[in-house]
N, C-alpha and C. Protein backbone atom coordinates (compact mmCIF):
# COMPACT_ATOMS: atom_id res chain seq x y z
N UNK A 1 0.84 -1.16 0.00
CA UNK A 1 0.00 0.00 0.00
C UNK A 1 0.89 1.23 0.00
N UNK A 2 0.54 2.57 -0.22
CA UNK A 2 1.68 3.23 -0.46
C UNK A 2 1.33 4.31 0.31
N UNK A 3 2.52 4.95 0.32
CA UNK A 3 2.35 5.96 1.52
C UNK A 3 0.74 6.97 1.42
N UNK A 4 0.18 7.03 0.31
CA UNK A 4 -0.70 8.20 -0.09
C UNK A 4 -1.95 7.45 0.62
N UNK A 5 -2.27 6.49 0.83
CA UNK A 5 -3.50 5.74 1.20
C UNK A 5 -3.19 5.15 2.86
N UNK A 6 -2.31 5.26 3.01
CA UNK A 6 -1.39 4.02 4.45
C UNK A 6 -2.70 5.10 5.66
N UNK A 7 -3.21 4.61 6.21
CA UNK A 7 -4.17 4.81 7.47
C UNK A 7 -5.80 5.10 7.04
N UNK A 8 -5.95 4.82 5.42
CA UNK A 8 -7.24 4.21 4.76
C UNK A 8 -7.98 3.27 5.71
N UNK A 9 -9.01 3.59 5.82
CA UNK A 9 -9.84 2.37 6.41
C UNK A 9 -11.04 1.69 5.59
N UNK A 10 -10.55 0.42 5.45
CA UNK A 10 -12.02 -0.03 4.88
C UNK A 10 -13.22 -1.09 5.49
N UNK A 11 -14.25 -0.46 5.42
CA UNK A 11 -14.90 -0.73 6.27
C UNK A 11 -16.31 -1.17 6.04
N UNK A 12 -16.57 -3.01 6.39
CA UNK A 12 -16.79 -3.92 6.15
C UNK A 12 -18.35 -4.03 6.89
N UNK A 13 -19.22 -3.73 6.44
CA UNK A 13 -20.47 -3.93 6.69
C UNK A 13 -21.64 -4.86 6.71
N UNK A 14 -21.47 -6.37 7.21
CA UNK A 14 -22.29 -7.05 7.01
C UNK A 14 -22.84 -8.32 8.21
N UNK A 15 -23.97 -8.73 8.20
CA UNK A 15 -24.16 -9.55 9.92
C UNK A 15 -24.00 -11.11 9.67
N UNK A 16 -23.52 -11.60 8.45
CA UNK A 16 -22.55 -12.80 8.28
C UNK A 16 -20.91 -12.75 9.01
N UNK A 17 -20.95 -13.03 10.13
CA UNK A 17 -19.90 -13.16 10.77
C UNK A 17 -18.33 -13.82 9.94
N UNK A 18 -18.81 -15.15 9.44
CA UNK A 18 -18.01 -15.57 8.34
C UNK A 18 -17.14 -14.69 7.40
N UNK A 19 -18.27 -13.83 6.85
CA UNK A 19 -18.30 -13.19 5.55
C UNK A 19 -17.09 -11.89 6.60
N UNK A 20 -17.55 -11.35 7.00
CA UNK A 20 -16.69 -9.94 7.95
C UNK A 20 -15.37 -10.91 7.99
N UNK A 21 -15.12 -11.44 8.39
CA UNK A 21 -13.91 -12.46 8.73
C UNK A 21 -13.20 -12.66 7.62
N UNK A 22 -13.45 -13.34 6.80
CA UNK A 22 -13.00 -13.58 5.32
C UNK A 22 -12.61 -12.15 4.63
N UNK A 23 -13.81 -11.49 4.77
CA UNK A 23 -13.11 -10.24 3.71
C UNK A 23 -11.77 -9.25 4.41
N UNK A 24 -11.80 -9.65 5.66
CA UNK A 24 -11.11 -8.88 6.90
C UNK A 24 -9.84 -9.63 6.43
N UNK A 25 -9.72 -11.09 6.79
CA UNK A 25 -8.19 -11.43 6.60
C UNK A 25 -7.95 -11.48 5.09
N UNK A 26 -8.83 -11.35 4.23
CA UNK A 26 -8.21 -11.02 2.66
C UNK A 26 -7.48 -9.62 2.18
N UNK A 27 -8.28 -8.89 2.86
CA UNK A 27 -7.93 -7.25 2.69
C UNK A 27 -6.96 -7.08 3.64
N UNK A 28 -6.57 -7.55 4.82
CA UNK A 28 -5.64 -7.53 5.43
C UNK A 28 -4.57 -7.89 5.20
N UNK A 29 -4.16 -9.36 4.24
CA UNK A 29 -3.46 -9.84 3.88
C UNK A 29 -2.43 -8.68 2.79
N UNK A 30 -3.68 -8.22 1.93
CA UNK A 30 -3.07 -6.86 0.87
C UNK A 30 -3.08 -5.67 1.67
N UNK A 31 -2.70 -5.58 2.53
CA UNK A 31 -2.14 -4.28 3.31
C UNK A 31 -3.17 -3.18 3.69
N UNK A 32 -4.19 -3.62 3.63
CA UNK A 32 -5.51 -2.80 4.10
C UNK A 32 -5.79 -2.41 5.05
N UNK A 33 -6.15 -1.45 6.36
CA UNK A 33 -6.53 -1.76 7.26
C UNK A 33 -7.94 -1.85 7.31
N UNK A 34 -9.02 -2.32 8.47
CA UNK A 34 -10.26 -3.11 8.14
C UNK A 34 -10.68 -3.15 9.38
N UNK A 35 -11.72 -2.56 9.39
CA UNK A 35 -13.07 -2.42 10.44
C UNK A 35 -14.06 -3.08 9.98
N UNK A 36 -14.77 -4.13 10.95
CA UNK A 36 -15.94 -4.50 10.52
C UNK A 36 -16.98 -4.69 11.54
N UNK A 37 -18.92 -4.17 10.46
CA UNK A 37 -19.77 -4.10 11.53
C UNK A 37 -20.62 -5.09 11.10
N UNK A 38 -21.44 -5.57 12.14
CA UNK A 38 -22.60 -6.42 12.07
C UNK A 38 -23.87 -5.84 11.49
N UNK A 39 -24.19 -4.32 11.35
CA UNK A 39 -25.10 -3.78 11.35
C UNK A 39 -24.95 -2.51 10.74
N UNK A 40 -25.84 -2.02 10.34
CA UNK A 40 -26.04 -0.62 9.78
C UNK A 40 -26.04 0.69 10.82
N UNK A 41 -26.46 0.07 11.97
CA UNK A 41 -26.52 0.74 13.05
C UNK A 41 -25.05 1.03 13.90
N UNK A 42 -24.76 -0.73 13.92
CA UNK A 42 -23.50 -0.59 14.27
C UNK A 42 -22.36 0.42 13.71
N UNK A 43 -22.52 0.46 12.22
CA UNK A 43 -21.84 1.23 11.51
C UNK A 43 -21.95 2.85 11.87
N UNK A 44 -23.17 2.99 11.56
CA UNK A 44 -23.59 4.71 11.94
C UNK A 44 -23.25 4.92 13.41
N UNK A 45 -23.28 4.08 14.36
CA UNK A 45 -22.92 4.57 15.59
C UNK A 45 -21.44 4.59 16.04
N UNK A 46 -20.55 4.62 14.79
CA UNK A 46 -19.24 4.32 14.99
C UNK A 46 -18.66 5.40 14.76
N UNK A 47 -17.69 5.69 14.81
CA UNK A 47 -16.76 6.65 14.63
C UNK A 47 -15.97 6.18 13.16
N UNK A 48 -16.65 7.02 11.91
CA UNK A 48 -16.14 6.61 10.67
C UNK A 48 -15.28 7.81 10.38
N UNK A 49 -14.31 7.20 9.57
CA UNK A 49 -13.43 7.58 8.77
C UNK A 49 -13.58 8.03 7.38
N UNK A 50 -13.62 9.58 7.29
CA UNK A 50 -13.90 9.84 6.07
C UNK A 50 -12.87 9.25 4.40
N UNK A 51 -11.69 8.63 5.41
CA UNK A 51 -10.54 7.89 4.46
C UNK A 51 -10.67 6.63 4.28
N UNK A 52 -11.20 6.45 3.31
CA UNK A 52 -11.49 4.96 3.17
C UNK A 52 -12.73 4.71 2.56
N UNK A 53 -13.10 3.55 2.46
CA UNK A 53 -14.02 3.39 1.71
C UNK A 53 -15.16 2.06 2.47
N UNK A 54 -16.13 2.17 1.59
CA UNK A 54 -17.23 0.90 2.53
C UNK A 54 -17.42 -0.05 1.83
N UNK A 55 -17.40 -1.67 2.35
CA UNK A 55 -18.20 -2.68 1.64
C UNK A 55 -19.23 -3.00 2.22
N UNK A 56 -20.43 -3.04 1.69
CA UNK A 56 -21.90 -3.26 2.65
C UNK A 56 -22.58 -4.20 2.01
N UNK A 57 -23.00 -4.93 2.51
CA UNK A 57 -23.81 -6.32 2.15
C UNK A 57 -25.40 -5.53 1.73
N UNK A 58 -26.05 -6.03 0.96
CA UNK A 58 -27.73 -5.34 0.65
C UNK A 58 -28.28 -6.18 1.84
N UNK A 59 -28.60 -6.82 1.90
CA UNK A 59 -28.96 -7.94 2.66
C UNK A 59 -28.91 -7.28 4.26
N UNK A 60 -29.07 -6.72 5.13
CA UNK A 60 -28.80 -6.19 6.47
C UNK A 60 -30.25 -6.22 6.71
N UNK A 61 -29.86 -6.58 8.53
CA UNK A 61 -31.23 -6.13 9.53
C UNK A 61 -31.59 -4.35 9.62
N UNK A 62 -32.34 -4.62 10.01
CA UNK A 62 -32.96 -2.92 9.92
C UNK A 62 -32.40 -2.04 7.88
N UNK A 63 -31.60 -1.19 8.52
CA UNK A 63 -31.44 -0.40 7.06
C UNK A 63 -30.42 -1.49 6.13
N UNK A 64 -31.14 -1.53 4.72
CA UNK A 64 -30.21 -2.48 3.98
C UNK A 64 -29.29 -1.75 3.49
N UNK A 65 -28.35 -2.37 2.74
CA UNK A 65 -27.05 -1.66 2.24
C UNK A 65 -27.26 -0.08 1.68
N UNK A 66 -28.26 -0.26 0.66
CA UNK A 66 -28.65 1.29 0.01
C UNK A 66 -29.04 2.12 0.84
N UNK A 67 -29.96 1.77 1.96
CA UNK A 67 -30.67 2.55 2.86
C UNK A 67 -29.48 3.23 3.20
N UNK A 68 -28.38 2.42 3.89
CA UNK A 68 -27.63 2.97 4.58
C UNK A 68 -26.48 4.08 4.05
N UNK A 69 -26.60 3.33 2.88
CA UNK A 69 -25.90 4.69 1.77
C UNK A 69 -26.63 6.11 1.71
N UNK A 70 -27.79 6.00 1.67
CA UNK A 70 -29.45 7.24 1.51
C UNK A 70 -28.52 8.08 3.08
N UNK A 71 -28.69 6.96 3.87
CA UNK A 71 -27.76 8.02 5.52
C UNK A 71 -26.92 7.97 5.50
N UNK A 72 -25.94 8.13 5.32
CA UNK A 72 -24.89 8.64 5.38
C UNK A 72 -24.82 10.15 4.43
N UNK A 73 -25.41 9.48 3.11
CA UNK A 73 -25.58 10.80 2.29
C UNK A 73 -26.30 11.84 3.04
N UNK A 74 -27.50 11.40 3.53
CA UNK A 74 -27.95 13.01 4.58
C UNK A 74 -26.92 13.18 5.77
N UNK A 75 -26.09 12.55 6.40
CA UNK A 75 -25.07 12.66 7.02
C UNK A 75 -23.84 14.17 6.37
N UNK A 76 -23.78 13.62 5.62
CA UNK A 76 -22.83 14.32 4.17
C UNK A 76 -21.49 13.58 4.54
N UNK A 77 -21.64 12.37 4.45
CA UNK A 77 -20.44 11.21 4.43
C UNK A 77 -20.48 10.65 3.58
N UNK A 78 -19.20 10.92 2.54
CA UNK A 78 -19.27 10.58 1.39
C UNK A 78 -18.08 9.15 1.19
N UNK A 79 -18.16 8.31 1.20
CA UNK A 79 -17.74 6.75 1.04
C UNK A 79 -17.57 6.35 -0.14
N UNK A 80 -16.18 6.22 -0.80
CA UNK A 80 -16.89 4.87 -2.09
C UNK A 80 -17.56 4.15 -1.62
N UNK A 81 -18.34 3.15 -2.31
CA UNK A 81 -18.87 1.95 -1.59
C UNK A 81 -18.96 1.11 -2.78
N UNK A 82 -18.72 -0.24 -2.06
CA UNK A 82 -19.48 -1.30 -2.80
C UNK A 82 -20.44 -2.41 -2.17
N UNK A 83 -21.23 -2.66 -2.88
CA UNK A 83 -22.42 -3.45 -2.69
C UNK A 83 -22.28 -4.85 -2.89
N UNK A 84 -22.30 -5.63 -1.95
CA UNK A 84 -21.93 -7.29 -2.15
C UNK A 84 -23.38 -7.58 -2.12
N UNK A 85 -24.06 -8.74 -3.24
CA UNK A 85 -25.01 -9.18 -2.98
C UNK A 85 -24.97 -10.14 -4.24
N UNK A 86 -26.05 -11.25 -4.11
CA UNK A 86 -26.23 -12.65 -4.96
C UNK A 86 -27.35 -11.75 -5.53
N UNK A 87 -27.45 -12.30 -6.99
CA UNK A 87 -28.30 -12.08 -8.13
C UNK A 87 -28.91 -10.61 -7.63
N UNK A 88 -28.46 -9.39 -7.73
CA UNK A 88 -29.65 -8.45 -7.41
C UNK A 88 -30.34 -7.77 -8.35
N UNK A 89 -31.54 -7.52 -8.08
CA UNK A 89 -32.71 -7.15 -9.17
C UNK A 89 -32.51 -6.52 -9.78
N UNK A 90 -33.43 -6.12 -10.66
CA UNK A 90 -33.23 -4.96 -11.65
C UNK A 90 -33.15 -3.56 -10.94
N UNK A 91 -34.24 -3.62 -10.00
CA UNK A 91 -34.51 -2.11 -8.90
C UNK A 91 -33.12 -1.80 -8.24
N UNK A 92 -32.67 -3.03 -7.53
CA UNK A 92 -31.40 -2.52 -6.57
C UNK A 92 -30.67 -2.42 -7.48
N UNK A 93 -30.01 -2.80 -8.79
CA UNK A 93 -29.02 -2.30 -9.78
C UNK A 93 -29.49 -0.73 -9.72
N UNK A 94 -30.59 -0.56 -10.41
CA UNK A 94 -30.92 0.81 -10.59
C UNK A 94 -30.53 1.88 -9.56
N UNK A 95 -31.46 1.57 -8.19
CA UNK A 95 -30.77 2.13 -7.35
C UNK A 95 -29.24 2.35 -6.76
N UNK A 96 -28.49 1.60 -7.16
CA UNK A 96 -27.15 1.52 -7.15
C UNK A 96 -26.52 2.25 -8.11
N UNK A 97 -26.53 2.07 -9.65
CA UNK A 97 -26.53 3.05 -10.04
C UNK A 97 -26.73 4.57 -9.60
N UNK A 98 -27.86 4.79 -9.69
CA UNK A 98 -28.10 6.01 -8.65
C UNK A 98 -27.79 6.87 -7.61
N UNK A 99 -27.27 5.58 -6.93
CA UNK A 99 -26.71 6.64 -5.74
C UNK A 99 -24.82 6.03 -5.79
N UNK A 100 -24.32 6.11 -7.18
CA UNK A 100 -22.94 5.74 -7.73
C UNK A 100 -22.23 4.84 -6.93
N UNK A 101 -23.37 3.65 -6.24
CA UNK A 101 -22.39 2.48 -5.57
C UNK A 101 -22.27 1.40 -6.52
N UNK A 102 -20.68 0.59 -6.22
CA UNK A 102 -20.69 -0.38 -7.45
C UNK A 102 -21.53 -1.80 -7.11
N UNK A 103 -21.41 -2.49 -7.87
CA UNK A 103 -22.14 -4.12 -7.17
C UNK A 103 -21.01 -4.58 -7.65
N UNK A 104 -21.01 -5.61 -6.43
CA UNK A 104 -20.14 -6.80 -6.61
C UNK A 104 -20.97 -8.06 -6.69
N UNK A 105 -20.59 -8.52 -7.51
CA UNK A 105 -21.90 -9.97 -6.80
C UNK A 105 -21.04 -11.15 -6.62
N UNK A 106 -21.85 -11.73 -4.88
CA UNK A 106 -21.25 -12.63 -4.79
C UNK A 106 -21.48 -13.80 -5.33
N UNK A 107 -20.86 -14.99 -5.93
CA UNK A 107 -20.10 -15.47 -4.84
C UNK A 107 -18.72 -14.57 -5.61
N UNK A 108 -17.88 -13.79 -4.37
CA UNK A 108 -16.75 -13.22 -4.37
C UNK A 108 -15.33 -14.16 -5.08
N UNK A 109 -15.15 -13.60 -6.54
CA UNK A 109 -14.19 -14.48 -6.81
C UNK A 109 -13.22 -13.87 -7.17
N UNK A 110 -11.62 -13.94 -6.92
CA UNK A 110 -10.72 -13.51 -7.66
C UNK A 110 -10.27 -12.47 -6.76
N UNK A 111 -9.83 -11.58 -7.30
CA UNK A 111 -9.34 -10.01 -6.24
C UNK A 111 -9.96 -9.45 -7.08
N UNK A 112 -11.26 -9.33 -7.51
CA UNK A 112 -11.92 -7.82 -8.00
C UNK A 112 -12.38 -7.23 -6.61
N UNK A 113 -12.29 -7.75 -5.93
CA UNK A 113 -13.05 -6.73 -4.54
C UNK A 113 -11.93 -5.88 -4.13
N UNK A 114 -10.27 -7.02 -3.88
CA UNK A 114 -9.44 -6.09 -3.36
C UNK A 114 -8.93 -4.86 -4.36
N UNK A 115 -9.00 -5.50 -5.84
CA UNK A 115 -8.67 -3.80 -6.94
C UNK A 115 -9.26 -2.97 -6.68
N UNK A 116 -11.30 -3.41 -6.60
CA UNK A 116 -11.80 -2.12 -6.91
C UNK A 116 -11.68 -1.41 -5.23
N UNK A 117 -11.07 -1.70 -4.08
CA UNK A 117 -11.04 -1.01 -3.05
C UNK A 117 -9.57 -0.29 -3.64
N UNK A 118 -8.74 -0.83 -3.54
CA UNK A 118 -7.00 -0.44 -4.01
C UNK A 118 -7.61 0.89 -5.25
N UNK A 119 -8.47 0.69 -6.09
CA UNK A 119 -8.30 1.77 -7.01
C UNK A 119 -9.26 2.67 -6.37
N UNK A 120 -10.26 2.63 -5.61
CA UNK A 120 -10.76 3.71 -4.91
C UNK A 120 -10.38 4.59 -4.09
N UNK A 121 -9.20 4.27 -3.90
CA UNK A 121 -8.42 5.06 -3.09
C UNK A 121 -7.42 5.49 -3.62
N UNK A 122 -7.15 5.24 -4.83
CA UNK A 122 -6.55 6.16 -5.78
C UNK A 122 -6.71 7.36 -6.13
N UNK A 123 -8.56 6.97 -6.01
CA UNK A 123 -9.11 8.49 -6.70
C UNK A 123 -10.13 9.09 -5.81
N UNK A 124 -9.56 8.55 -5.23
CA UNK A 124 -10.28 9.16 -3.24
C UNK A 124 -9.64 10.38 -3.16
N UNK A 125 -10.11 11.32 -2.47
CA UNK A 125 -9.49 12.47 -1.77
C UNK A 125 -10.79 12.49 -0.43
N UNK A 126 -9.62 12.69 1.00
CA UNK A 126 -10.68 12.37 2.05
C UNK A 126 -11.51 13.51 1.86
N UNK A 127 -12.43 13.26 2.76
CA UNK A 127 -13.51 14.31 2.73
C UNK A 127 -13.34 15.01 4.06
């Protein structure tokens, strides 16, 4: 990781315990550092880092992934983000689109998750 990104946080949003774990020691492995929440709530009640970027599962109790994107945006916390989810509809594409989060869909293969975090922070400037 290089000096321009080094205290980036990325930060791992989902209540699959497994899943937080896995993406934690993968992104860790590539020099990431990595916070992860169970919840949407959990998340908003945290002390975020405008450096860095978010992975959020659609799939969440209470606010789902987009929701939680909708708050933060009235927040004025601006996050890359990406969206992990199996087959998602036509609506949540749309909406994703929309509010410029990417989809990933799982099942998670390869390092496209760790590039597209590594290149988001390329063209990150914190907020």
């Amino acid at each position: 990781m290089t000096g321009e990104t080094k205290g980036w946080i990325v930060h791992v949003v989902d209540d699959d315990l497994a899943v937080c774990n896995s993406l934690k020691f993968a992104l860790e492995i590539e020099g990431f550092c990595v916070r992860t929440y169970a919840s949407s709530r959990e998340f908003l009640d945290a002390d975020i880092s405008c450096r860095g970027c978010m992975i959020v599962d659609y799939n969440l109790p209470g606010l789902n992934g987009l929701d939680l994107v909708n708050e933060l945006d009235r927040r004025d916390v601006k996050l890359p983000t990406f969206l992990i989810t199996s087959n998602p509809t036509a609506r949540v594409r749309r909406r994703a689109v929309d509010q410029g989060v990417a989809i990933i869909e799982k099942p998670l293969l390869g390092n496209q998750l760790s590039e597209a975090v590594r290149d988001s922070f390329c063209r990150s400037r914190p907020c």
